[in-house]
C-alpha atoms as a PDB file:
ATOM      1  CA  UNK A   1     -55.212 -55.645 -43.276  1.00  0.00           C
ATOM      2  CA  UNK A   2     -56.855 -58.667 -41.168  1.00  0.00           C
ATOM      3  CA  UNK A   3     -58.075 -59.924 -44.498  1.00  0.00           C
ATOM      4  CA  UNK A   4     -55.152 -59.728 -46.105  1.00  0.00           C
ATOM      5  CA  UNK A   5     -53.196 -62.177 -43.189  1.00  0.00           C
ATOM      6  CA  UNK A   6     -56.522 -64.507 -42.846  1.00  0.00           C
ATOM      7  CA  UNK A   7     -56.439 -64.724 -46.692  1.00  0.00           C
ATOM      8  CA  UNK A   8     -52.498 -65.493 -46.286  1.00  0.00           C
ATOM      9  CA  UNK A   9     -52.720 -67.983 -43.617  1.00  0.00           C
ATOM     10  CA  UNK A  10     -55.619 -69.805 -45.601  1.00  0.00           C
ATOM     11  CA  UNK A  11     -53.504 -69.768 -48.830  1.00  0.00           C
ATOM     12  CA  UNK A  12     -50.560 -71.371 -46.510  1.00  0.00           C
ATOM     13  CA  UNK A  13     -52.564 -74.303 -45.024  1.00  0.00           C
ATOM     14  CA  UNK A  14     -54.168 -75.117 -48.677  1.00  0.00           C
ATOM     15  CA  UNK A  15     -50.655 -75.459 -50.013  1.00  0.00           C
ATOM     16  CA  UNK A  16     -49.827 -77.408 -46.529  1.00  0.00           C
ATOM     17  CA  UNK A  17     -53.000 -79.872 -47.162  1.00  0.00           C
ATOM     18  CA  UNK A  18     -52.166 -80.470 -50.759  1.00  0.00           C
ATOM     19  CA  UNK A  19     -48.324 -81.370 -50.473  1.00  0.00           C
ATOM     20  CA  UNK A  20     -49.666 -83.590 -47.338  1.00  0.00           C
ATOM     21  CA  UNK A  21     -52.287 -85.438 -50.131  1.00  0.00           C
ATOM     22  CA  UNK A  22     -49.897 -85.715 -52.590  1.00  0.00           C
ATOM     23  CA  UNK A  23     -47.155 -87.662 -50.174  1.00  0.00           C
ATOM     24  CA  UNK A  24     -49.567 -90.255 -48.844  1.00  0.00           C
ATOM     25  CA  UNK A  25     -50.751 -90.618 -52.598  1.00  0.00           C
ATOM     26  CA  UNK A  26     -47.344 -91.356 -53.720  1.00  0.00           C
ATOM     27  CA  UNK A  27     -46.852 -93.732 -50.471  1.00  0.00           C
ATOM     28  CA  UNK A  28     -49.686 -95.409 -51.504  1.00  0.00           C
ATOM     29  CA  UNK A  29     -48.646 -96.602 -55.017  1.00  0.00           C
ATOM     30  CA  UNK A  30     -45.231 -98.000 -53.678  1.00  0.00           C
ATOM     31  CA  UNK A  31     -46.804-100.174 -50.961  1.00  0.00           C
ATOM     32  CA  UNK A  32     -49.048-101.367 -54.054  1.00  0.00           C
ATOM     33  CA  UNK A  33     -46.046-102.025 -55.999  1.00  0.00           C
ATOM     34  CA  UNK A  34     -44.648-104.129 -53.373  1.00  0.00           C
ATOM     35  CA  UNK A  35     -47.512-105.695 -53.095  1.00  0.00           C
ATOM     36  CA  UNK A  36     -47.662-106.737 -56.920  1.00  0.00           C
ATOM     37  CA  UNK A  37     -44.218-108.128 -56.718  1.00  0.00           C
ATOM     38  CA  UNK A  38     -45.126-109.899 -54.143  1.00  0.00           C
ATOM     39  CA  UNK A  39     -47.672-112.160 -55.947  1.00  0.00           C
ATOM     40  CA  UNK A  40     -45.702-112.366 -58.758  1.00  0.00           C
ATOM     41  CA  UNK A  41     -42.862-113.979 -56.989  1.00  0.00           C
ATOM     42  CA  UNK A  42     -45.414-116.666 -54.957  1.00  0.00           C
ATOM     43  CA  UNK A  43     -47.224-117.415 -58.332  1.00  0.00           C
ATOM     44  CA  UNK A  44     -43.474-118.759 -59.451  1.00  0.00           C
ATOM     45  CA  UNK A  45     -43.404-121.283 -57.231  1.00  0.00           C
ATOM     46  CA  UNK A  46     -45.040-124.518 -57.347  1.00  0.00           C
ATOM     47  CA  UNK A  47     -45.955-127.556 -55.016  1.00  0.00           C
ATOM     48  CA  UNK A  48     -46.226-131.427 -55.998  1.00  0.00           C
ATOM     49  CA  UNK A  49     -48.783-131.720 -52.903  1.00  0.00           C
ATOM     50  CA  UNK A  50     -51.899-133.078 -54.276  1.00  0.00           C
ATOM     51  CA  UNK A  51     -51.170-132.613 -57.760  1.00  0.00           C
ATOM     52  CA  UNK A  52     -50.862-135.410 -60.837  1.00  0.00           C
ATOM     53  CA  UNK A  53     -47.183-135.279 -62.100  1.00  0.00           C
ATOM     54  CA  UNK A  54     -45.722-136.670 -64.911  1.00  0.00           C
ATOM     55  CA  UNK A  55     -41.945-137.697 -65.346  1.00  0.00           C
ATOM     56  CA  UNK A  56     -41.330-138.401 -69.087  1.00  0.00           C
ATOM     57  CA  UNK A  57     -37.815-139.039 -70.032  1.00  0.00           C
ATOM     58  CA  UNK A  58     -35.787-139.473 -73.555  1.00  0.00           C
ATOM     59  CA  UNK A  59     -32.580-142.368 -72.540  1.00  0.00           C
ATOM     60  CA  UNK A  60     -30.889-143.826 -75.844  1.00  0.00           C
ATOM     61  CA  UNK A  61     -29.182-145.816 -73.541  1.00  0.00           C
ATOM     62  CA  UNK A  62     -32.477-147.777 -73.410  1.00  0.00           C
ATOM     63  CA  UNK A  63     -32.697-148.779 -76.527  1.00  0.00           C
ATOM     64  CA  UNK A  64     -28.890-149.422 -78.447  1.00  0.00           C
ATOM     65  CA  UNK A  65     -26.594-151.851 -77.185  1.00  0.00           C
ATOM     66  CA  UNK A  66     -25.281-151.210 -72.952  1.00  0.00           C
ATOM     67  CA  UNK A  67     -21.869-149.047 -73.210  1.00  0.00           C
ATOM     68  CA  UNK A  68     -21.637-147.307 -76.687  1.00  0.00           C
ATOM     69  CA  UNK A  69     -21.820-143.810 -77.118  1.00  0.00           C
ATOM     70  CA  UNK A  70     -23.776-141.063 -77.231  1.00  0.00           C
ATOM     71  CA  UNK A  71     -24.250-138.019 -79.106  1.00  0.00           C
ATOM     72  CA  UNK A  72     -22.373-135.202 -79.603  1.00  0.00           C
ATOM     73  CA  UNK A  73     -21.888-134.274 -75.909  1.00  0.00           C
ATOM     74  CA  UNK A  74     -25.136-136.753 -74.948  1.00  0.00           C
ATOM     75  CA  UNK A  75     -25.363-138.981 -72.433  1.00  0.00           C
ATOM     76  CA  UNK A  76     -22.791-142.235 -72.772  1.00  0.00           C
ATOM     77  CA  UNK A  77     -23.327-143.486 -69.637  1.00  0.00           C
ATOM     78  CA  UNK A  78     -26.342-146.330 -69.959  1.00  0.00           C
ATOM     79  CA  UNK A  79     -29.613-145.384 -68.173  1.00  0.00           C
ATOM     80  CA  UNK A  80     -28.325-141.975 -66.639  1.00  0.00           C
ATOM     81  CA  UNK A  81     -31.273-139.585 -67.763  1.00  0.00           C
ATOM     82  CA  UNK A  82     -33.405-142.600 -66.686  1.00  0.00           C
ATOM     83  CA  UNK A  83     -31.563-143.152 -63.418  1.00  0.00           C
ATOM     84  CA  UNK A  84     -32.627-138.994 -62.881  1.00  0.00           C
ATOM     85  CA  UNK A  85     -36.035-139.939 -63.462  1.00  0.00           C
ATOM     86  CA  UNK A  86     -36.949-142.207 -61.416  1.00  0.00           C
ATOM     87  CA  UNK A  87     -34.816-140.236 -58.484  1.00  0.00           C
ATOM     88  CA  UNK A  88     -37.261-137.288 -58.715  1.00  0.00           C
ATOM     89  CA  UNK A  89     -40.163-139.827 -58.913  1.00  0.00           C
ATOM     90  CA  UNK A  90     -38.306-140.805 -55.351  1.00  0.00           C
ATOM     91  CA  UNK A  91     -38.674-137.349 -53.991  1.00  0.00           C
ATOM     92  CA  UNK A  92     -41.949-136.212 -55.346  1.00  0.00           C
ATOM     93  CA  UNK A  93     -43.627-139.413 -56.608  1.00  0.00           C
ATOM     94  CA  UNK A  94     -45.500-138.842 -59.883  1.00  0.00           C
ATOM     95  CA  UNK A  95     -46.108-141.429 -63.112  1.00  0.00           C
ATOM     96  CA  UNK A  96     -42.908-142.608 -64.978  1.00  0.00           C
ATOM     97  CA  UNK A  97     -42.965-142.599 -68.384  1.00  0.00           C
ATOM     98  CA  UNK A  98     -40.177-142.905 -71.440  1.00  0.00           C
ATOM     99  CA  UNK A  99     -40.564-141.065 -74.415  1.00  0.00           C
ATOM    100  CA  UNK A 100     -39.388-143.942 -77.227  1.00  0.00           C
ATOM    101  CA  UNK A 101     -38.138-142.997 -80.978  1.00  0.00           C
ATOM    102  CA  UNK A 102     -39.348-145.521 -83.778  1.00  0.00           C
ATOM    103  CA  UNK A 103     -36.129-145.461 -85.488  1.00  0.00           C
ATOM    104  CA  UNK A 104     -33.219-147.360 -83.866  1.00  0.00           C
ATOM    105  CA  UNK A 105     -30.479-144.683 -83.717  1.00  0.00           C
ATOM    106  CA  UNK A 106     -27.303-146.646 -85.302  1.00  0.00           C
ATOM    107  CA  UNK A 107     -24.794-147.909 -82.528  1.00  0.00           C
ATOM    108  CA  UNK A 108     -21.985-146.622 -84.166  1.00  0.00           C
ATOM    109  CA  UNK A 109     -21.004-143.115 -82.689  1.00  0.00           C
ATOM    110  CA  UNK A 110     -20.336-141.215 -85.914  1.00  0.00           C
ATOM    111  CA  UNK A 111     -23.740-143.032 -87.712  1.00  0.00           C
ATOM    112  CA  UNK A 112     -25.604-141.563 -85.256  1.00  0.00           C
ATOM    113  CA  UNK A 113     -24.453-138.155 -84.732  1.00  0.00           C
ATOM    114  CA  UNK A 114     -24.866-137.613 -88.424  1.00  0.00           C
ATOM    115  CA  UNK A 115     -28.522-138.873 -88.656  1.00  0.00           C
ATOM    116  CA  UNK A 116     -28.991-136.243 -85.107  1.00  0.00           C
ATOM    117  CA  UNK A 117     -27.757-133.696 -87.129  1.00  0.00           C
ATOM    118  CA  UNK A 118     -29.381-134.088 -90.046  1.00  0.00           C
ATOM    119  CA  UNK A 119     -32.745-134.402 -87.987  1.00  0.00           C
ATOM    120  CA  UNK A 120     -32.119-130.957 -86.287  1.00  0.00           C
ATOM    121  CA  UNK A 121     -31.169-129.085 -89.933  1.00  0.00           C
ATOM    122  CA  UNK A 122     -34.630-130.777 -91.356  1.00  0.00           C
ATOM    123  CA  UNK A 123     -36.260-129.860 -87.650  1.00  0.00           C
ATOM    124  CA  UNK A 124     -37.415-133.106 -88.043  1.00  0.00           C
ATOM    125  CA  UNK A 125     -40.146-134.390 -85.619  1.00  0.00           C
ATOM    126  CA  UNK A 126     -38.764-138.050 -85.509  1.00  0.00           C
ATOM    127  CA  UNK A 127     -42.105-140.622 -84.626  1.00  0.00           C
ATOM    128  CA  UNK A 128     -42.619-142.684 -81.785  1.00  0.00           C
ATOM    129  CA  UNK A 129     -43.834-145.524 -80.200  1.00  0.00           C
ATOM    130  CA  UNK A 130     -44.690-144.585 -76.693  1.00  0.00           C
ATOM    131  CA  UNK A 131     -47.983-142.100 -76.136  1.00  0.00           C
ATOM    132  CA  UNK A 132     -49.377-140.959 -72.803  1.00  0.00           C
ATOM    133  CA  UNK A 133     -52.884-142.025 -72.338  1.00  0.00           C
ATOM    134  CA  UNK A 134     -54.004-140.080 -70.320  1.00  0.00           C
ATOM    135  CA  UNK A 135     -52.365-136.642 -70.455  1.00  0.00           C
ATOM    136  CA  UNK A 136     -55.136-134.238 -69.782  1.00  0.00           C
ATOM    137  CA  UNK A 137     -55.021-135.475 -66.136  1.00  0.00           C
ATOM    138  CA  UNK A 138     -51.639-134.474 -65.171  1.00  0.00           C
ATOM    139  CA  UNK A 139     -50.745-130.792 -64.252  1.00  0.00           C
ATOM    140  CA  UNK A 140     -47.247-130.856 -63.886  1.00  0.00           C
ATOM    141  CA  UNK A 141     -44.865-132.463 -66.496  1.00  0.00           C
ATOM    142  CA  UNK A 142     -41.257-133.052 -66.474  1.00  0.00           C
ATOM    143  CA  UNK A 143     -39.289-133.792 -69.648  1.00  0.00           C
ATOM    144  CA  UNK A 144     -35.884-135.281 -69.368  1.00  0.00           C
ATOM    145  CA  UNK A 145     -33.665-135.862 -71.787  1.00  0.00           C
ATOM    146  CA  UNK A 146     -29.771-136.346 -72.877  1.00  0.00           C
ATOM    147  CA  UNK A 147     -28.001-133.328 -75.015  1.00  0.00           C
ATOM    148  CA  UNK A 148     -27.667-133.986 -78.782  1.00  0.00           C
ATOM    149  CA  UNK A 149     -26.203-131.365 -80.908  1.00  0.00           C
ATOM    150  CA  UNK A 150     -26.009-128.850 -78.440  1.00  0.00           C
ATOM    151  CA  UNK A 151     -30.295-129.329 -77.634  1.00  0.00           C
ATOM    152  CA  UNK A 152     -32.434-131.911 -77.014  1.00  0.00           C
ATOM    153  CA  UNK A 153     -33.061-134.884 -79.435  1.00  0.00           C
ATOM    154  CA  UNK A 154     -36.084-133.841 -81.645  1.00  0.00           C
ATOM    155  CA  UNK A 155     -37.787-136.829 -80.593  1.00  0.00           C
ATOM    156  CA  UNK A 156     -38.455-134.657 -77.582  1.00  0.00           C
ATOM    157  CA  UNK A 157     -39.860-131.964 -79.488  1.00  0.00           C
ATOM    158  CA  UNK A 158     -42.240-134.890 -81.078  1.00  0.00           C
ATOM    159  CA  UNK A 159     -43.142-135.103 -77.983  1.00  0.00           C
ATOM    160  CA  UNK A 160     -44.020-131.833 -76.982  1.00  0.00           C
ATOM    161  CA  UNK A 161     -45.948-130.896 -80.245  1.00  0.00           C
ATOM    162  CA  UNK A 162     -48.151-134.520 -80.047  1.00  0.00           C
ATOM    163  CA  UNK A 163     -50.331-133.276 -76.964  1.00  0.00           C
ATOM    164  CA  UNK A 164     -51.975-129.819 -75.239  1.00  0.00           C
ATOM    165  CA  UNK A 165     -49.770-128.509 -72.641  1.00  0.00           C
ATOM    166  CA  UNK A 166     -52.070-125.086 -72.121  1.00  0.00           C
ATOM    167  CA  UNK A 167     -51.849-124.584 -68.326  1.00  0.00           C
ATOM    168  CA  UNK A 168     -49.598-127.361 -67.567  1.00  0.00           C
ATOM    169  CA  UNK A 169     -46.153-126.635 -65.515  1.00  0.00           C
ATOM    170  CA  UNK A 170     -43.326-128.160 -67.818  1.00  0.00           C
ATOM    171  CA  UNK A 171     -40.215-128.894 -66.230  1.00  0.00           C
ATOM    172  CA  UNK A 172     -37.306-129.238 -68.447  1.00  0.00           C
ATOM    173  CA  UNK A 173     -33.947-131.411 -67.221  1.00  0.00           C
ATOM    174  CA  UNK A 174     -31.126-133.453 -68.943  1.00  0.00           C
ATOM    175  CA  UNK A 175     -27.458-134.912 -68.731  1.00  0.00           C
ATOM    176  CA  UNK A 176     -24.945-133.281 -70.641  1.00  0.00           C
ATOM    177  CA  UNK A 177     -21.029-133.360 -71.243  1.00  0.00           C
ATOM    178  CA  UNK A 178     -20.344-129.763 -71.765  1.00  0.00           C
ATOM    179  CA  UNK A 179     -23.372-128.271 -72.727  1.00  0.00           C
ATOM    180  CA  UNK A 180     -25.799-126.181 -70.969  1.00  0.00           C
ATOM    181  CA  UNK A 181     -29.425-126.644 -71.027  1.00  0.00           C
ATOM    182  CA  UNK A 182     -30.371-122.417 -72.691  1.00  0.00           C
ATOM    183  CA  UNK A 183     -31.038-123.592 -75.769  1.00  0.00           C
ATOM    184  CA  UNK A 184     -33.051-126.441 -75.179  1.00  0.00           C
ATOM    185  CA  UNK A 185     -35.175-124.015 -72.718  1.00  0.00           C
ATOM    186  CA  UNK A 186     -35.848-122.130 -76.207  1.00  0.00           C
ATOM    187  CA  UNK A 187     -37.051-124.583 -77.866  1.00  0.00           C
ATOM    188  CA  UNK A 188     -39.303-125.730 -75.233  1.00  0.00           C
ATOM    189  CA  UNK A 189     -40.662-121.877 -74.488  1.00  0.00           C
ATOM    190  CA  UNK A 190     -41.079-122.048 -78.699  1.00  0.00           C
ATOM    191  CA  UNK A 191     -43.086-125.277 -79.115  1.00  0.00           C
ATOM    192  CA  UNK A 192     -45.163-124.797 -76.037  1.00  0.00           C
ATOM    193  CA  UNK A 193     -45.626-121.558 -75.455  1.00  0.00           C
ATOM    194  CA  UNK A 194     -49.090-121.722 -73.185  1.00  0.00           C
ATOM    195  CA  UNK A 195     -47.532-123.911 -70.984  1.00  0.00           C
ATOM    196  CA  UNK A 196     -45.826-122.954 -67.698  1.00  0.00           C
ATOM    197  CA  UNK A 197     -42.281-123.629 -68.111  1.00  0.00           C
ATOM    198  CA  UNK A 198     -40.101-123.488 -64.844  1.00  0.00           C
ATOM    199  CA  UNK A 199     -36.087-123.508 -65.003  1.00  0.00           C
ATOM    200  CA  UNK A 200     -35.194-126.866 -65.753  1.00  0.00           C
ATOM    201  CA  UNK A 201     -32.132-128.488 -64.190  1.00  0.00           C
ATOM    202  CA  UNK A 202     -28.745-129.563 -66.383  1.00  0.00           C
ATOM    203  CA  UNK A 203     -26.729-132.480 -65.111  1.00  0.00           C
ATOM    204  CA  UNK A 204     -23.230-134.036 -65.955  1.00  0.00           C
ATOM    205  CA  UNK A 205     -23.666-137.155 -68.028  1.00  0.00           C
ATOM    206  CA  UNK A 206     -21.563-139.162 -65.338  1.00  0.00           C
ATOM    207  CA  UNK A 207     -23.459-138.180 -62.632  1.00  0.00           C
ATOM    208  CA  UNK A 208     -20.871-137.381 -60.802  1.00  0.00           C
ATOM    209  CA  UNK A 209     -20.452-135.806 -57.270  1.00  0.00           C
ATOM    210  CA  UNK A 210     -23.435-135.125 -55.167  1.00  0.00           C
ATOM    211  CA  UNK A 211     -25.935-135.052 -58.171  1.00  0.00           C
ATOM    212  CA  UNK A 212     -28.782-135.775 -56.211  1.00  0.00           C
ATOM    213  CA  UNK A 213     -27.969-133.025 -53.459  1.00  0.00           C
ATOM    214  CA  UNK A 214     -28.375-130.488 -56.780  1.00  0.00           C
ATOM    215  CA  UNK A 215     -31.685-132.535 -57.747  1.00  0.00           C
ATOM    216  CA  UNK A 216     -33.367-131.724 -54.246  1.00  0.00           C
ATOM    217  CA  UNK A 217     -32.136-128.340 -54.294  1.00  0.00           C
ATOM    218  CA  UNK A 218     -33.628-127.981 -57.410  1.00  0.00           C
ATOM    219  CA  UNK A 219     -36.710-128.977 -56.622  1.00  0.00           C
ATOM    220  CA  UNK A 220     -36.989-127.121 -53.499  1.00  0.00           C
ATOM    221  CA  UNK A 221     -35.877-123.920 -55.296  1.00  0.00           C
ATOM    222  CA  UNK A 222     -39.064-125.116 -57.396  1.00  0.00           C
ATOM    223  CA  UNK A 223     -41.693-125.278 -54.452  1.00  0.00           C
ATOM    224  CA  UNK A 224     -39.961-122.211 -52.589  1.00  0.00           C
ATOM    225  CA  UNK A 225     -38.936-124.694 -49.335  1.00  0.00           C
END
């Protein structure tokens, strides 16, 4: 009979032990979990400390005569994806640099949306006159431009297809009328898909209101401040 209750009470505090292992086990792999999403959620954000940035930028307004209009919901305010620009190269300093088509786009509003759409239905890759240098060197890269047919002018995407953006941090931003930037953030994850491509930043094409309160949000939503 005192075997029977020792082999009882042994049989009891096996069981005990074993449910005990298996809680701290499963306490283990949450903590670890947490501890994954952790990383994950630093490695999203970025600093401009110490690092080479580029600020490239697309402005028709640069290059057709001051006050005519833009495209299709673009930009028809003169200089106002440049005036963005060189605010962020304000805030975070960095290399300026505009990204120049070859082709004069026509002045007259309808000429010009036509030859924008028929660029994006031949996903043209329009040529251009302006090259970085020096590209390898920088390691974060921001790409401004106005909306044209509901995405970015294809220059752009000449742009992003004439250099190697493996391991860069791409920043997308532009000025728009109505249009949101989702589709342009597409085509950029599509064209360069080894780079690092952060939420860009969509602005009205006046500028209007505190605009450069949502820029410095922006890009301390970028660094994590």
């Amino acid at each position: 009979m005192k075997a029977f209750v020792k082999f009882i009470l042994s049989a009891c505090m096996l069981s005990l032990l074993l449910l005990l292992f298996a809680f701290c086990s499963k306490n283990e792999e949450i903590e670890t979990d947490n501890s994954n999403n952790d990383t994950t959620n630093t490695e999203d954000t970025i600093s401009f400390d110490d690092k080479e940035v580029l600020i490239a930028y697309f402005s028709r307004a640069n290059y057709v005569p001051e006050g005519t209009d833009g495209v299709s919901g673009a930009t028809n305010k003169a200089g106002n994806t440049q005036t963005v620009a060189y605010y962020i190269e304000q805030q975070i300093g960095g290399d300026i640099f505009e990204i120049i088509p070859e082709r004069n786009y026509p002045v007259s509003h309808s000429d010009c949306s036509a030859i924008a759409q028929q660029e994006v239905k031949d996903n043209a890759r329009p040529a251009l006159v302006s090259h970085v240098e020096n590209m390898e060197k920088y390691s974060i890269v921001f790409v401004g431009f106005p909306i044209w047919v509901y995405r970015e002018p294809m220059a752009v995407l000449t742009f992003l297809n004439e250099y190697d953006f493996k391991g860069k941090t791409v920043i997308p931003f532009c000025t728009s009328m109505a249009v949101g930037i989702e589709q342009s953030m597409d085509d950029f994850r599509n064209t360069i898909p080894d780079a690092d491509i952060k939420q860009g930043l969509r602005l009205g094409y006046t500028l209007s209101g505190d605009w450069k309160a949502e820029i410095d949000n922006w890009l301390n939503e970028l660094e994590d401040k």
